[in-house]
Protein backbone atom coordinates (compact mmCIF):
# COMPACT_ATOMS: atom_id res chain seq x y z
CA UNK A 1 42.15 134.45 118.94
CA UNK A 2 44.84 133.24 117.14
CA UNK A 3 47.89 135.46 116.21
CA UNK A 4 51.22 134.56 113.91
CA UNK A 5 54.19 137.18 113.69
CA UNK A 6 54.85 139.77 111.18
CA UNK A 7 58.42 141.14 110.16
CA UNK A 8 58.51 145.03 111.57
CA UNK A 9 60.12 147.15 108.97
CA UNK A 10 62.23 149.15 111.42
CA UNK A 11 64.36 145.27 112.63
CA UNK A 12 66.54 144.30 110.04
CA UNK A 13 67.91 140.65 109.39
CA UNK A 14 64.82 139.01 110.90
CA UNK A 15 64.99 135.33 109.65
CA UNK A 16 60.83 134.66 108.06
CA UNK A 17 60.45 131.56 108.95
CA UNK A 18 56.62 130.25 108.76
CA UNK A 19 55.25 129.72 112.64
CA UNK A 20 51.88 127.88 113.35
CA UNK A 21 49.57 130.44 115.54
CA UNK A 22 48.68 129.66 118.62
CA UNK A 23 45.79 131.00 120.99
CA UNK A 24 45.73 133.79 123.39
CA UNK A 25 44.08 132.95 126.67
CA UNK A 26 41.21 135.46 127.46
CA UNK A 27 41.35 137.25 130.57
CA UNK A 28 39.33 136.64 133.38
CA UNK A 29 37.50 139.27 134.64
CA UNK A 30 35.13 137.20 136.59
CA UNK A 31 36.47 137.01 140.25
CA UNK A 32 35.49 134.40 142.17
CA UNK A 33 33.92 134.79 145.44
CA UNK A 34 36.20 133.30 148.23
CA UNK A 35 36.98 133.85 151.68
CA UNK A 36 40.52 135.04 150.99
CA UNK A 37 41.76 134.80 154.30
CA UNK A 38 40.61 130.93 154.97
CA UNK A 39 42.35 130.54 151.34
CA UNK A 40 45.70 132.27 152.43
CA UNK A 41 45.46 130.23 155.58
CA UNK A 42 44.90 127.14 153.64
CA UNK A 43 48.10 127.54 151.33
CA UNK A 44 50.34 128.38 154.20
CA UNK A 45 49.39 125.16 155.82
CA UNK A 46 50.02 122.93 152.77
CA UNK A 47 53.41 124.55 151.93
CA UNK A 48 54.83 124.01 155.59
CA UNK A 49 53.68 120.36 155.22
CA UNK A 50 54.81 119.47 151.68
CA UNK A 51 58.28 121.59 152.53
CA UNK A 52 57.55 123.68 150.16
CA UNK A 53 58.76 127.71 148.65
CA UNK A 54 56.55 129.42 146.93
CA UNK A 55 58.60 131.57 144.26
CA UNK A 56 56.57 134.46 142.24
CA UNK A 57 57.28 136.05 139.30
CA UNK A 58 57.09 140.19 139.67
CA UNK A 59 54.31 139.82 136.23
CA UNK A 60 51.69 137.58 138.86
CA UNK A 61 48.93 138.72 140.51
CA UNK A 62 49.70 140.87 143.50
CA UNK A 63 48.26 138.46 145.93
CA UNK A 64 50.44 135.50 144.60
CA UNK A 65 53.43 138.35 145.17
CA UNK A 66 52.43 139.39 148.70
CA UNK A 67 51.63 135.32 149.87
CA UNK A 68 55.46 134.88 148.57
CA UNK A 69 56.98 137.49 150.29
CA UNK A 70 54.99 136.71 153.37
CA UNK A 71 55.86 132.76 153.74
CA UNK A 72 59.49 133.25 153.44
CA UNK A 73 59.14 132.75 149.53
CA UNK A 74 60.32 134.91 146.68
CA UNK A 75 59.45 137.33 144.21
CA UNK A 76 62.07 138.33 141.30
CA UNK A 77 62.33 137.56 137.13
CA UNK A 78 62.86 133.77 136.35
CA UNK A 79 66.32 133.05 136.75
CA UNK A 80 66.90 134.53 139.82
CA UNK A 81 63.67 132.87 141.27
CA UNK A 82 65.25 129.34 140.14
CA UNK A 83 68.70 130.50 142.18
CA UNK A 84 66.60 131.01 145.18
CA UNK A 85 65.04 127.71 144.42
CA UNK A 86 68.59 126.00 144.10
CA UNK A 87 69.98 127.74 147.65
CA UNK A 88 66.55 127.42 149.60
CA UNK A 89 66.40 124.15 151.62
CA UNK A 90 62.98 123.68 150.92
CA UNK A 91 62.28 120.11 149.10
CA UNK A 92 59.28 121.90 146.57
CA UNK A 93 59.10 124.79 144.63
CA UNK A 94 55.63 126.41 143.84
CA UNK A 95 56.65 128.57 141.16
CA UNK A 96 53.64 131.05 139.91
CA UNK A 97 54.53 132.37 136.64
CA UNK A 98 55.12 131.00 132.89
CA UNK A 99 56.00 127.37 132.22
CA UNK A 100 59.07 127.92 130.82
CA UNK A 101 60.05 129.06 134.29
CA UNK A 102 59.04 126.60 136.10
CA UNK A 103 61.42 124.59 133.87
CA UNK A 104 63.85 126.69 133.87
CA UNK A 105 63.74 126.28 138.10
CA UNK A 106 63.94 122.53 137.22
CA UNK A 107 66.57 122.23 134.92
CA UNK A 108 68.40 124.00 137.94
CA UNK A 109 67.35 122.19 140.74
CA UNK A 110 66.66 118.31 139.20
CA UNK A 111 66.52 117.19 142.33
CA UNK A 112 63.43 118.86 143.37
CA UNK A 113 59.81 118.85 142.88
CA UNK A 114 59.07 121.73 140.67
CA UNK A 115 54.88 122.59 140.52
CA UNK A 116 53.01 125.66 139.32
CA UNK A 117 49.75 126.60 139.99
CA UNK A 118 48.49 125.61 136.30
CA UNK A 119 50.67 124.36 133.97
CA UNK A 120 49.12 125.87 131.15
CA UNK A 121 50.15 129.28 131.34
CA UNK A 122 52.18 130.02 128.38
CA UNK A 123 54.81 132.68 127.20
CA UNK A 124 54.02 133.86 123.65
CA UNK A 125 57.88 134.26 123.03
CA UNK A 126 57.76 130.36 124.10
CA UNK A 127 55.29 129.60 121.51
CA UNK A 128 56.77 131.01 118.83
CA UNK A 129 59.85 129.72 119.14
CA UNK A 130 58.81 125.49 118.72
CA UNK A 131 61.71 123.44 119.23
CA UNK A 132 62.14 121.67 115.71
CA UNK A 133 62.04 124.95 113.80
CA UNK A 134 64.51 126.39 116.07
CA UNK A 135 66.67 123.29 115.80
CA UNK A 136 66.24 123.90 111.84
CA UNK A 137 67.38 127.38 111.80
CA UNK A 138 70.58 126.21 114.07
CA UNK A 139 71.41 123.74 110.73
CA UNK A 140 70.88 126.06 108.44
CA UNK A 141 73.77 128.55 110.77
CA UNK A 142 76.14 126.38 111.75
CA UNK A 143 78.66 128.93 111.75
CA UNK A 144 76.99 131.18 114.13
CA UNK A 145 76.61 130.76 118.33
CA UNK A 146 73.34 130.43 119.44
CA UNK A 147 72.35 132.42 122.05
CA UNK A 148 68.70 132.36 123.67
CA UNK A 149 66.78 134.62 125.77
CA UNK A 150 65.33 132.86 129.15
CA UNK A 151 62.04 133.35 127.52
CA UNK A 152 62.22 129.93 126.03
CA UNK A 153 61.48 126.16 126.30
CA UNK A 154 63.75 123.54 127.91
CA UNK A 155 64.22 122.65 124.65
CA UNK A 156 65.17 125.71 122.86
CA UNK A 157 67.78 126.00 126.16
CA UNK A 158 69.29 122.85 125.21
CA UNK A 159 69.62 123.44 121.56
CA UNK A 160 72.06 126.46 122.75
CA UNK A 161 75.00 127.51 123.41
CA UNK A 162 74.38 130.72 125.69
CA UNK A 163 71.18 131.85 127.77
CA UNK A 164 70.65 134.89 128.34
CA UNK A 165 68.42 137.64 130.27
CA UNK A 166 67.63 141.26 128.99
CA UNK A 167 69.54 142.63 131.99
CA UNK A 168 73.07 140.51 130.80
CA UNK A 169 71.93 140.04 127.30
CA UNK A 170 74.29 143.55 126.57
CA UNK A 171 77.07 142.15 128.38
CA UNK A 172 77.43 139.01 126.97
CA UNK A 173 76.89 139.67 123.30
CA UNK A 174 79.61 142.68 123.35
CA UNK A 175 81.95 139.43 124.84
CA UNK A 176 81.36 137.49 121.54
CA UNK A 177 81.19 140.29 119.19
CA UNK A 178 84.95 141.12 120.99
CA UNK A 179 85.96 137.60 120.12
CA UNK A 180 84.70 137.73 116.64
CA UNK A 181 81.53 135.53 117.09
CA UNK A 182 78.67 136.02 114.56
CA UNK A 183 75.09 135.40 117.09
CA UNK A 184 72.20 133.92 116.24
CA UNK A 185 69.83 135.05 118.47
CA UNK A 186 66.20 134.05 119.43
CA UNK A 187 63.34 134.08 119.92
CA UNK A 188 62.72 138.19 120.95
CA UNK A 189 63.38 140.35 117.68
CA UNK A 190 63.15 143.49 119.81
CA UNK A 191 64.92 142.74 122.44
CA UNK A 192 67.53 140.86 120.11
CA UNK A 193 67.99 144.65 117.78
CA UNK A 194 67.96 146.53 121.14
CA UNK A 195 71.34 144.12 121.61
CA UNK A 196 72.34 144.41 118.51
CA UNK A 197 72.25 148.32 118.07
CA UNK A 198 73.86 149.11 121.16
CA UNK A 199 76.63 146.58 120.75
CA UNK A 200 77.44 146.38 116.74
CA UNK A 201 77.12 142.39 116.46
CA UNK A 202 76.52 140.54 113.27
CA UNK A 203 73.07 139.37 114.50
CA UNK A 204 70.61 136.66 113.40
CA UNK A 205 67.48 137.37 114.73
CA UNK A 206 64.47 135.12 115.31
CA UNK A 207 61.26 136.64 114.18
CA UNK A 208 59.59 136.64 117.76
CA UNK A 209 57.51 139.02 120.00
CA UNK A 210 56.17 139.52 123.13
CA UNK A 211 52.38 140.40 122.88
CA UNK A 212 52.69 142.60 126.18
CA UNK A 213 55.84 144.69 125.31
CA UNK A 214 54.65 144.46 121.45
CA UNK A 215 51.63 146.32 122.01
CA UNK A 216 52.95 149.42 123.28
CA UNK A 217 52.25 152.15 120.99
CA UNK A 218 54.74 155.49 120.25
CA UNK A 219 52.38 157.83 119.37
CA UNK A 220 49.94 157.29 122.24
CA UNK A 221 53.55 157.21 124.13
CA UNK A 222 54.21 160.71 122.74
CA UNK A 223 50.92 162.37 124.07
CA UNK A 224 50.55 160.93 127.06
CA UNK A 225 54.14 162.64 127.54
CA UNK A 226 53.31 165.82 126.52
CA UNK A 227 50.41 165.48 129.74
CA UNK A 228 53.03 164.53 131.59
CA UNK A 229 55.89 166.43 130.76
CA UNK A 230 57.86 165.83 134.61
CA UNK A 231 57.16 162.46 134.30
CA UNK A 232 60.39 159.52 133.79
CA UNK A 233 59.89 157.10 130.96
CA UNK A 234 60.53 153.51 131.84
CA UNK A 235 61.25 150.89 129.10
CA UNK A 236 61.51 147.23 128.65
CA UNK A 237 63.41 146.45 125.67
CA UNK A 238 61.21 143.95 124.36
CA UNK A 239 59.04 147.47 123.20
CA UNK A 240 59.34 148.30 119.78
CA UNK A 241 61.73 150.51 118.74
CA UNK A 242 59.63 153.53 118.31
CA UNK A 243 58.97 153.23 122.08
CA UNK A 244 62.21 152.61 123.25
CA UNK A 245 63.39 155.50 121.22
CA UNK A 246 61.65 157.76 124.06
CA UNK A 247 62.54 155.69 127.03
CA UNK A 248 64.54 157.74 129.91
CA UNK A 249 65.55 154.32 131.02
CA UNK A 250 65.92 150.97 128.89
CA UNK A 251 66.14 147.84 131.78
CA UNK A 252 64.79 144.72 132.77
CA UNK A 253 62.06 144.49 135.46
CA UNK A 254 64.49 144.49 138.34
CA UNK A 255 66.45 147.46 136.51
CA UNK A 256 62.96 149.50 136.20
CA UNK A 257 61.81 148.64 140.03
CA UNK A 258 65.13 150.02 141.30
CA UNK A 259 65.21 153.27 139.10
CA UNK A 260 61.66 154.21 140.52
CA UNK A 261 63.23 153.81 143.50
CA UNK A 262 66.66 155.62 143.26
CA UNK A 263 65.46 158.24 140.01
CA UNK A 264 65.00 162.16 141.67
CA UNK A 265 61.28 161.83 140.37
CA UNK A 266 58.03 161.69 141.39
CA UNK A 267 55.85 160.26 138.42
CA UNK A 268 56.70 157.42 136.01
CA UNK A 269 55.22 156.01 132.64
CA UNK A 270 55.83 152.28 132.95
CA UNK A 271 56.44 150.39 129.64
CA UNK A 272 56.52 146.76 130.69
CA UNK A 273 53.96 143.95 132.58
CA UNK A 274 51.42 146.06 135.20
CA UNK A 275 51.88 143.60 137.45
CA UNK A 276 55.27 145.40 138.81
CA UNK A 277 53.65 147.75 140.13
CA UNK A 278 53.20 145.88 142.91
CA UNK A 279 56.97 146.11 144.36
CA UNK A 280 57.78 149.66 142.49
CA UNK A 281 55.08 150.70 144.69
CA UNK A 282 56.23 148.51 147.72
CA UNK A 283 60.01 149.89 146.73
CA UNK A 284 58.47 153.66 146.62
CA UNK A 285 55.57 154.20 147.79
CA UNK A 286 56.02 157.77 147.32
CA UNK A 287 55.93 158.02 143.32
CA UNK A 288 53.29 158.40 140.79
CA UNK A 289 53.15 155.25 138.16
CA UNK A 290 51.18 155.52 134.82
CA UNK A 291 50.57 152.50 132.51
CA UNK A 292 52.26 153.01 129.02
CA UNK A 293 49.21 152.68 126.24
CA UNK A 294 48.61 149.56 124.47
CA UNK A 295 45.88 150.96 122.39
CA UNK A 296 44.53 153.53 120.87
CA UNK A 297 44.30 155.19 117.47
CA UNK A 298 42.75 151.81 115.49
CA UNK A 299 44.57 149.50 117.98
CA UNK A 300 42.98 146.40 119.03
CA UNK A 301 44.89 145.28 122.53
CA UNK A 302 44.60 141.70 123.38
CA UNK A 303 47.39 142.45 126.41
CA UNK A 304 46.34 145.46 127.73
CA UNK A 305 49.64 145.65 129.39
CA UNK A 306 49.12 142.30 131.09
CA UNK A 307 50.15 138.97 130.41
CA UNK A 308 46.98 136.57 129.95
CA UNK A 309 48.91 133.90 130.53
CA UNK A 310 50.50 135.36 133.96
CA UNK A 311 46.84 136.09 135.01
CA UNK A 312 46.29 132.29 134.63
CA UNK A 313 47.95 132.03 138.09
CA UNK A 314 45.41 131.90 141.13
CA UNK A 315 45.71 131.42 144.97
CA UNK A 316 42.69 129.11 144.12
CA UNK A 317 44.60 127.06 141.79
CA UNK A 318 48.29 127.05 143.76
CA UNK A 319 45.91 125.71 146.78
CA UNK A 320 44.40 122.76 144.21
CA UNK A 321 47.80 122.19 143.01
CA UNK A 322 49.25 121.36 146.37
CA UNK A 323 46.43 119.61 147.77
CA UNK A 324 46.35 117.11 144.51
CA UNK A 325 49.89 116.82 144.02
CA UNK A 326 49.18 117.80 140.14
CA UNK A 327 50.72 120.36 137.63
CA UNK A 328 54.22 118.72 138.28
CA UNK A 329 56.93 120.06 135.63
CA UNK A 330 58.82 116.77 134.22
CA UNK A 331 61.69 116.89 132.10
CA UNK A 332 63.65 113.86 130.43
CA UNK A 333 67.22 113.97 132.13
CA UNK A 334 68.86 114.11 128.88
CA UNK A 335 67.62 117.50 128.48
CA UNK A 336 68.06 119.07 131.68
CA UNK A 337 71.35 117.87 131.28
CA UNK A 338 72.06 119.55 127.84
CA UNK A 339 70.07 122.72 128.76
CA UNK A 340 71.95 123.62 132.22
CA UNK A 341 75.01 124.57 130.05
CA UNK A 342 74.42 127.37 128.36
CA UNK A 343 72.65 128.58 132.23
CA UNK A 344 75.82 127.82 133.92
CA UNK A 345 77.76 129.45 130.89
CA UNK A 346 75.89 132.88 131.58
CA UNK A 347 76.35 132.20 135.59
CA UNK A 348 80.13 131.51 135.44
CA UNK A 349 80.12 134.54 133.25
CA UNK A 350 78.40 136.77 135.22
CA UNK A 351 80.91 135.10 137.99
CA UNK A 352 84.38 135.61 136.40
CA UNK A 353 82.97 139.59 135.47
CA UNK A 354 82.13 139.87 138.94
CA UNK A 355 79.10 140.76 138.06
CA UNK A 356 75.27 140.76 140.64
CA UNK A 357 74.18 138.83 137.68
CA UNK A 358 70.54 137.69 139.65
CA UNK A 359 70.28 141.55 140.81
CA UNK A 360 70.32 143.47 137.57
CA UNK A 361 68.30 140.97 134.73
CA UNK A 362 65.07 139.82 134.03
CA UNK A 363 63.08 136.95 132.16
């Protein structure tokens, strides 16, 4: 299935630039029959010997979170899993998730061997955002700072001037909008108008979605509300604006694990990736967590409130990984080397506001 974007009538000053389509991955619901222990037992043998850290995005499979947390790994949102990378003595990261993290953990640690588990697992936000119509609509703006979301290529990254994540994207863009900057922001429109309407910024936006957060529907939203009327309403602001409009709390993945955990409530509709509810439950075991509908009334849901390209990632295929050696990310030097700045930019930042930048943002 192929899928281009469409302008949404309620985000304004969306630039319509023509994108090729690009396929959706179908999910797997065929599990393969494997002695999961052996496996497990397996992987932990080949990461001591290859000195390697197996980092895990919080959207993975819950068994990719739990081998993480239980070999001294990592599970968090992308930039903060390429910091742990950068301060972890280990020589090779493992790093189950989207490519564009696993280049985003090289651009910060060069020096390392950077692998994932199958380096075709995309990021629909990284797709349609290709790096020579990007570079295009930075000519055609010259006059306006670029500023990316972490959901993005290596390329994108070094085409900018700022990176940022939705949990410092605020921050940030009220700093330029104080100093007078006009943004042009991609690839996220949602996220991008969420930024944009809470901060007042003359905005740019990239005409790009997120087919998880995208598909997220209000008036399903609105009903399974009224059957829940006790229940806290947890947004990511990649949603559309008709679901964030009835969100209790708007936050990245980090931001919606801890207010499960710290909210006075016992049940939660969860806008965002299923595949956190893995640590919210781990984090509070205690509360009640319902999945946010992604279809209904003549909705079609390719997501179905799960990344297919997150569910690409495998204990099968991180074991074939590291016993081959494969699925190596490579960048050319010259654009590592232009793409760390605007990451170091948000870091030094985050450093000077004396901010918990990693703690409080999400990719």
């Amino acid at each position: 299935m192929s899928t281009t974007e469409s302008i949404p009538e309620k985000v304004r000053d969306v630039v319509n630039i023509e994108l090729p389509g690009f396929e959706v991955p179908a999910h797997d619901d065929q599990a393969q029959e494997i002695d999961e222990q052996a496996l497990t037992a397996e992987i932990k043998d080949l990461l001591r010997e290859q000195d390697a850290v197996l980092v895990a995005h919080y959207y993975t499979d819950e068994k990719l979170q739990a081998l993480a947390d239980d070999t001294g790994g990592y599970v968090s949102d992308s930039l903060d899993m390429a910091r742990f990378g950068h301060e972890h003595e280990a020589s090779t990261l493992v790093v189950a998730g989207v490519r564009f993290m696993g280049e985003t953990a090289k651009i910060l640690n060069p020096e390392k061997r950077v692998i994932m588990p199958d380096l075709k697992a995309d990021c629909s936000l990284d797709l349609g955002c290709p790096p020579d119509k990007f570079a295009e609509f930075c000519d055609a703006n010259p006059d306006r700072t670029v500023v990316v979301y972490a959901n993005t290529s290596a390329r994108v990254k070094a085409r900018a001037d700022w990176m940022v994540t939705s949990g410092s994207g605020l921050d940030v863009v009220s700093y330029l909008h104080e100093r007078g900057e006009k943004i042009l922001w991609a690839p996220d429109r949602y996220l991008g108008d969420y930024i944009r309407s809470k901060t007042g910024a003359d905005m740019l936006l990239w005409n790009g979605s997120c087919i998880v957060h995208e598909e997220f529907k209000a008036k399903e939203l609105e009903e399974l509300r009224a059957e829940h009327p006790d229940a806290k309403v947890l947004v990511h602001p990649e949603s559309p604006p008709s679901v964030i409009e009835q969100a209790d709390v708007v936050s990245s993945t980090t931001g919606l694990i801890n207010a499960v955990k710290t909210l006075d409530a016992k049940k939660f509709i969860v806008a965002t990736d299923r595949g956190i509810f893995y640590k919210m439950r781990e984090q509070a075991p205690d509360k009640e967590l319902l999945e946010a509908p992604t279809s209904g009334h003549s909705a079609t849901c390719r997501s179905c409130a799960h990344c297919p390209w997150m569910a690409m990632n495998s204990l099968v295929k991180l074991r074939d990984a590291l016993k081959s050696n494969s699925n190596e990310i490579d960048l050319p030097r010259d654009i590592c080397e232009r793409a760390v700045v605007p990451i170091k930019r948000l870091l030094d930042f985050a450093a000077e506001r004396k901010q918990e930048i990693y703690g409080n943002n999400d990719a």
